[in-house]
C-alpha atoms as a PDB file:
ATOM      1  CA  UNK A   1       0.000   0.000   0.000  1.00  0.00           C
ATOM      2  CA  UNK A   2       2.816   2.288   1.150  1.00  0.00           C
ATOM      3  CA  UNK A   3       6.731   2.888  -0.918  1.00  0.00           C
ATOM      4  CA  UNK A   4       8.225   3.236   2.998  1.00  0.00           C
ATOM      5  CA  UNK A   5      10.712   1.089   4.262  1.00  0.00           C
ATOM      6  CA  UNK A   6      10.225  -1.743   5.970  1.00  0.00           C
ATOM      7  CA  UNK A   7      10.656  -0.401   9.444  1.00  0.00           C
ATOM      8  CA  UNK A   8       7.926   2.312   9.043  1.00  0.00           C
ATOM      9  CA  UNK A   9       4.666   2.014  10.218  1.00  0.00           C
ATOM     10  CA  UNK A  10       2.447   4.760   9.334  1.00  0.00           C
ATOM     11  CA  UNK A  11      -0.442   4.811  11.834  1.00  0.00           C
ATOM     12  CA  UNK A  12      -2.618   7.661  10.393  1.00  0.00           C
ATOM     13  CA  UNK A  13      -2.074   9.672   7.628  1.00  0.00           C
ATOM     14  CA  UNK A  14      -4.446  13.343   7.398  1.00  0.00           C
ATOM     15  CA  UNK A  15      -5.970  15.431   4.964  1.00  0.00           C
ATOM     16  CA  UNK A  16      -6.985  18.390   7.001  1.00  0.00           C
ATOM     17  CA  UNK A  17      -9.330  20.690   4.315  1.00  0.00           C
ATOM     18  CA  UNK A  18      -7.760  18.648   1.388  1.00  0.00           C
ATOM     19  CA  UNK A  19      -4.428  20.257   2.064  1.00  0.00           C
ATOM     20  CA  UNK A  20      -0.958  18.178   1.739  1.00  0.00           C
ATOM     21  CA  UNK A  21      -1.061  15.184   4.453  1.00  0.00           C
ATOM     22  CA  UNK A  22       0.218  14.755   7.525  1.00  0.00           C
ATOM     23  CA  UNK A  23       1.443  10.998   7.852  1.00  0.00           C
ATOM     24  CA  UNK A  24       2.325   9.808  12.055  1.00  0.00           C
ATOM     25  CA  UNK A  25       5.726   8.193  11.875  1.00  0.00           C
ATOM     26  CA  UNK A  26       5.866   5.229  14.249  1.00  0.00           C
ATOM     27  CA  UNK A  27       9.772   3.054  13.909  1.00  0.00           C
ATOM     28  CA  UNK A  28       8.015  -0.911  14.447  1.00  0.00           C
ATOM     29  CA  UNK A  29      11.777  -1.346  15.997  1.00  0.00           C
ATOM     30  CA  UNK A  30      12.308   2.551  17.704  1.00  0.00           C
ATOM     31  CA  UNK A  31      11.873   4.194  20.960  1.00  0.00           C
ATOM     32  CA  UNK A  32       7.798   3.987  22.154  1.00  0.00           C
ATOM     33  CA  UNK A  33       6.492   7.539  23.390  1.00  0.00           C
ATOM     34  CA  UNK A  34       5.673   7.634  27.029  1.00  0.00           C
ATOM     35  CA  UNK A  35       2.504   9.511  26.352  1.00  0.00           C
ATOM     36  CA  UNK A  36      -0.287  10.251  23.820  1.00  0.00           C
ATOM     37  CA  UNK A  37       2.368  11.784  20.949  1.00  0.00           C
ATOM     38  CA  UNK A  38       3.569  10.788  18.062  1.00  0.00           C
ATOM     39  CA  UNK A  39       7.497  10.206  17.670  1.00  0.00           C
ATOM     40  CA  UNK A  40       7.497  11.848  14.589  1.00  0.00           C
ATOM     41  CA  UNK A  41       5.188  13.988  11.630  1.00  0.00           C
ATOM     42  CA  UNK A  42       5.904  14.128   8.419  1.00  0.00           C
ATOM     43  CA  UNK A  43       4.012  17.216   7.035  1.00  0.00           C
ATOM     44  CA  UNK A  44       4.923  19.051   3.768  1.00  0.00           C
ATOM     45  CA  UNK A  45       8.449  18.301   2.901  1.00  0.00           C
ATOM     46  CA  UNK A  46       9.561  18.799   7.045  1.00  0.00           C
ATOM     47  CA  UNK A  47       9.922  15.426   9.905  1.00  0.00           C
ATOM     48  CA  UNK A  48       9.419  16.890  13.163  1.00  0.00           C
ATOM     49  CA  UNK A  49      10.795  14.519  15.817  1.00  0.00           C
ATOM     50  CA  UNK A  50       9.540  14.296  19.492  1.00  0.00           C
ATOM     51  CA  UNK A  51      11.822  14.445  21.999  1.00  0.00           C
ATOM     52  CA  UNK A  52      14.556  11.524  22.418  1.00  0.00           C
ATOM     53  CA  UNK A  53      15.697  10.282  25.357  1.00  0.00           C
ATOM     54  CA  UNK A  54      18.297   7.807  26.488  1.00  0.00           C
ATOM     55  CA  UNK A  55      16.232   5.100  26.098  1.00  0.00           C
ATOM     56  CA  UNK A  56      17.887   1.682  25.109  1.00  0.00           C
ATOM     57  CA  UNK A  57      15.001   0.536  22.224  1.00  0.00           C
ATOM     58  CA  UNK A  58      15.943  -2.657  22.668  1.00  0.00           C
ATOM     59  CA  UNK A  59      14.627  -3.177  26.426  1.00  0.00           C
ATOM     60  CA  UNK A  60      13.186   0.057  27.350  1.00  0.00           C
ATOM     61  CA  UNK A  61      15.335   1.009  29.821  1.00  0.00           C
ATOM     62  CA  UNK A  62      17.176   4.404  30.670  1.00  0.00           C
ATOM     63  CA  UNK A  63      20.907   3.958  29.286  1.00  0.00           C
ATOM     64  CA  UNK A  64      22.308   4.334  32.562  1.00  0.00           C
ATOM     65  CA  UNK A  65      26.561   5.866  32.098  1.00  0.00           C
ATOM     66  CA  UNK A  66      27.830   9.143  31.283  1.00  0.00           C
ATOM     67  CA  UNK A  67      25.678  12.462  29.974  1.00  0.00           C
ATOM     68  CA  UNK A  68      28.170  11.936  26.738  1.00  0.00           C
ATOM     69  CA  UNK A  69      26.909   8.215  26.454  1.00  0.00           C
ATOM     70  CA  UNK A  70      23.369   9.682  27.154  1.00  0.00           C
ATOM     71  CA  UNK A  71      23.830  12.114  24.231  1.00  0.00           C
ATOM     72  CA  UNK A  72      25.039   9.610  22.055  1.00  0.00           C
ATOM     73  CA  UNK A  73      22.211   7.245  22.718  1.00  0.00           C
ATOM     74  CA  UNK A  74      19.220   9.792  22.008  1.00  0.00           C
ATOM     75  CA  UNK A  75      21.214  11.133  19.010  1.00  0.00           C
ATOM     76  CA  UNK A  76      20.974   7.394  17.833  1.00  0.00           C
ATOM     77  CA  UNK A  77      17.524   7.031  18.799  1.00  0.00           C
ATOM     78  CA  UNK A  78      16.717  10.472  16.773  1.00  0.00           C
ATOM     79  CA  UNK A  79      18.541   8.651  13.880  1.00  0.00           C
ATOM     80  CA  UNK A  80      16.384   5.257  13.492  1.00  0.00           C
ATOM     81  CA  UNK A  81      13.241   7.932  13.591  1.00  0.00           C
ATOM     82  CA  UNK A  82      14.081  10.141  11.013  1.00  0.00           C
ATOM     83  CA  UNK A  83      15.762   6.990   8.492  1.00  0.00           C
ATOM     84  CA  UNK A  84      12.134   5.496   9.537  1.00  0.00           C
ATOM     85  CA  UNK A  85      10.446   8.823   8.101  1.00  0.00           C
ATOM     86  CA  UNK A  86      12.786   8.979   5.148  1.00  0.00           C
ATOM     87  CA  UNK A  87      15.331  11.352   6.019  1.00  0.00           C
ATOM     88  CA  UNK A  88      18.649  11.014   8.182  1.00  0.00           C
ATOM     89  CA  UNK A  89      20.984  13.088  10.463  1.00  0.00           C
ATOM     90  CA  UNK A  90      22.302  15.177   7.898  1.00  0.00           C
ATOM     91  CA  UNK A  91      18.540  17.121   7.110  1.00  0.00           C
ATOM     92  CA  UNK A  92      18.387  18.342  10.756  1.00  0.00           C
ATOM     93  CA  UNK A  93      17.640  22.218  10.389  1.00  0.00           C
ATOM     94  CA  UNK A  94      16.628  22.685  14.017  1.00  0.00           C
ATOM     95  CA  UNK A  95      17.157  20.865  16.905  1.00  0.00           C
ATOM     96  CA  UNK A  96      16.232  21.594  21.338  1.00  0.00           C
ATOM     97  CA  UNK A  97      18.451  20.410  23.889  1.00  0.00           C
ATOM     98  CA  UNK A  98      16.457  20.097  26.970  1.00  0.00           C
ATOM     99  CA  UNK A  99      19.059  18.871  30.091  1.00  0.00           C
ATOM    100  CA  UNK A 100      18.128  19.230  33.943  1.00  0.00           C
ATOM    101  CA  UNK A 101      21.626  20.526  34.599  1.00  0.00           C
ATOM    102  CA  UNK A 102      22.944  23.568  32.679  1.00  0.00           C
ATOM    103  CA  UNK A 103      26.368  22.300  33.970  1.00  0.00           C
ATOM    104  CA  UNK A 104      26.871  19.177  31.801  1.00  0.00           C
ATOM    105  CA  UNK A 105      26.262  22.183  28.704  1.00  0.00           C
ATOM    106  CA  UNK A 106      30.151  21.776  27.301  1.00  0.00           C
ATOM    107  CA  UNK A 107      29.708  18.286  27.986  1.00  0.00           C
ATOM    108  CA  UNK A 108      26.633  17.679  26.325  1.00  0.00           C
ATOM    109  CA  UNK A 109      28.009  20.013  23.244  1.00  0.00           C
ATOM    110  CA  UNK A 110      31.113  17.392  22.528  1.00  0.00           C
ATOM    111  CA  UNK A 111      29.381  14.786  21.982  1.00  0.00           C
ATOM    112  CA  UNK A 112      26.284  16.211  20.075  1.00  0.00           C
ATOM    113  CA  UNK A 113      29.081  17.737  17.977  1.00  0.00           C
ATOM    114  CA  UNK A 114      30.140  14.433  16.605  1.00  0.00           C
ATOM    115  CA  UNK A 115      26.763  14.380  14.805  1.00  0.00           C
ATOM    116  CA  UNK A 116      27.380  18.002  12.478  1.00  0.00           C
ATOM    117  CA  UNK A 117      30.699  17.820  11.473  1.00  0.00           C
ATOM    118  CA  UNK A 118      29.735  20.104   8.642  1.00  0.00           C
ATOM    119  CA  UNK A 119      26.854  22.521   8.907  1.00  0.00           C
ATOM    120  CA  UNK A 120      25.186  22.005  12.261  1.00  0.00           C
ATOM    121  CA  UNK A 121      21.630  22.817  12.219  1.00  0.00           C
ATOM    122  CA  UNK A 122      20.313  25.384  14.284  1.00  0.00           C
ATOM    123  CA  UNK A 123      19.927  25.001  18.084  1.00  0.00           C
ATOM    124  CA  UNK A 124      18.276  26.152  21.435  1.00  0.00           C
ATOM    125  CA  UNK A 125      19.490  24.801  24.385  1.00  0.00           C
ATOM    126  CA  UNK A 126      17.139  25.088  27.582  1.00  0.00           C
ATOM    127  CA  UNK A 127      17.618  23.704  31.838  1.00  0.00           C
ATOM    128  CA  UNK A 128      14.716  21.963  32.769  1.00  0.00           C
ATOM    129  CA  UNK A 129      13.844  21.820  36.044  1.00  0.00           C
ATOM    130  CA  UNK A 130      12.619  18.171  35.399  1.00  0.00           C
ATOM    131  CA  UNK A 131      12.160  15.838  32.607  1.00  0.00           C
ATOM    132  CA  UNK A 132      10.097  12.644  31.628  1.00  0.00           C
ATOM    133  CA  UNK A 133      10.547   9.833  33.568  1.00  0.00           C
ATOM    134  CA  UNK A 134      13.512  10.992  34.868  1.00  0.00           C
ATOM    135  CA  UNK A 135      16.085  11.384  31.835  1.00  0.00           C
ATOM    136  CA  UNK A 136      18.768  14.012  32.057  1.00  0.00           C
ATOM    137  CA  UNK A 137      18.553  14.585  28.398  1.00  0.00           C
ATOM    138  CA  UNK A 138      16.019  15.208  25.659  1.00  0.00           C
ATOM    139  CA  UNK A 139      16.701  16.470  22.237  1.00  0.00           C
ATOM    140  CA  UNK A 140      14.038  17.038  19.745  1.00  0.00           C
ATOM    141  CA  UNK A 141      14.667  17.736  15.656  1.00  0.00           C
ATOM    142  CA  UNK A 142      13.080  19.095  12.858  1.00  0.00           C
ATOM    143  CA  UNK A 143      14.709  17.742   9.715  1.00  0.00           C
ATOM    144  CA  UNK A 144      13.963  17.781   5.524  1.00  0.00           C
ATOM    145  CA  UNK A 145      12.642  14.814   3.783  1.00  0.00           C
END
């Protein structure tokens, strides 16, 4: 029915007013939200990617270690959902760095500086008091098909 790849499940797909769809992007194999969101939407030419945390897909788990490890993981866990929706690392434009303590910041930039050797996309990086289920880390990502 679909051209996707095999790891793409597309739950719903939208036609608000006849205008371009909006198609959910759900990885059969990637991280599972915590809450009633979608992990990603692909809407006219543009993914937009929930946040990631530093969730091991394969058991659920927080990826206990380092906030570099922790970076690493939700960078890879942004990766399977935007190659699931089509695009990959390299389309970021945008992305929001969300971490509970301001103080891991040059930390947290060395490793999510592996990622955009070239052009990095553009970024906000906020302190949250708290986040989901405890994580340290959450980055979110709006990329091109």
């Amino acid at each position: 029915m679909y051209s996707q790849k095999e790891s793409l499940l597309i739950l719903n797909q939208i036609t608000p007013r006849g205008e371009e769809m909006k198609e959910q992007i759900f990885p059969k194999n990637g991280p599972k939200p915590v809450g009633p969101y979608s992990p990603a939407i692909k809407a006219n030419g543009f993914i937009f990617v929930s946040g990631q945390g530093p969730v091991v897909m394969e058991t659920g788990e927080h990826l206990a270690g380092t906030i570099e490890e922790k970076v690493h993981r939700v960078m890879g866990n942004l990766q399977v959902v935007l190659e699931a929706a089509g695009s990959s690392m390299d389309k970021i434009v945008k992305t929001t760095i969300y971490v509970t303590d301001l103080g891991n910041f040059k930390r947290v930039n060395e490793a999510y500086g592996h990622y955009f050797p070239d052009i990095p996309p553009a970024r906000t990086t906020i302190q949250a008091a708290a986040l989901p289920t405890g994580i340290e880390v959450e980055i979110d990502a709006i990329a091109i098909e």
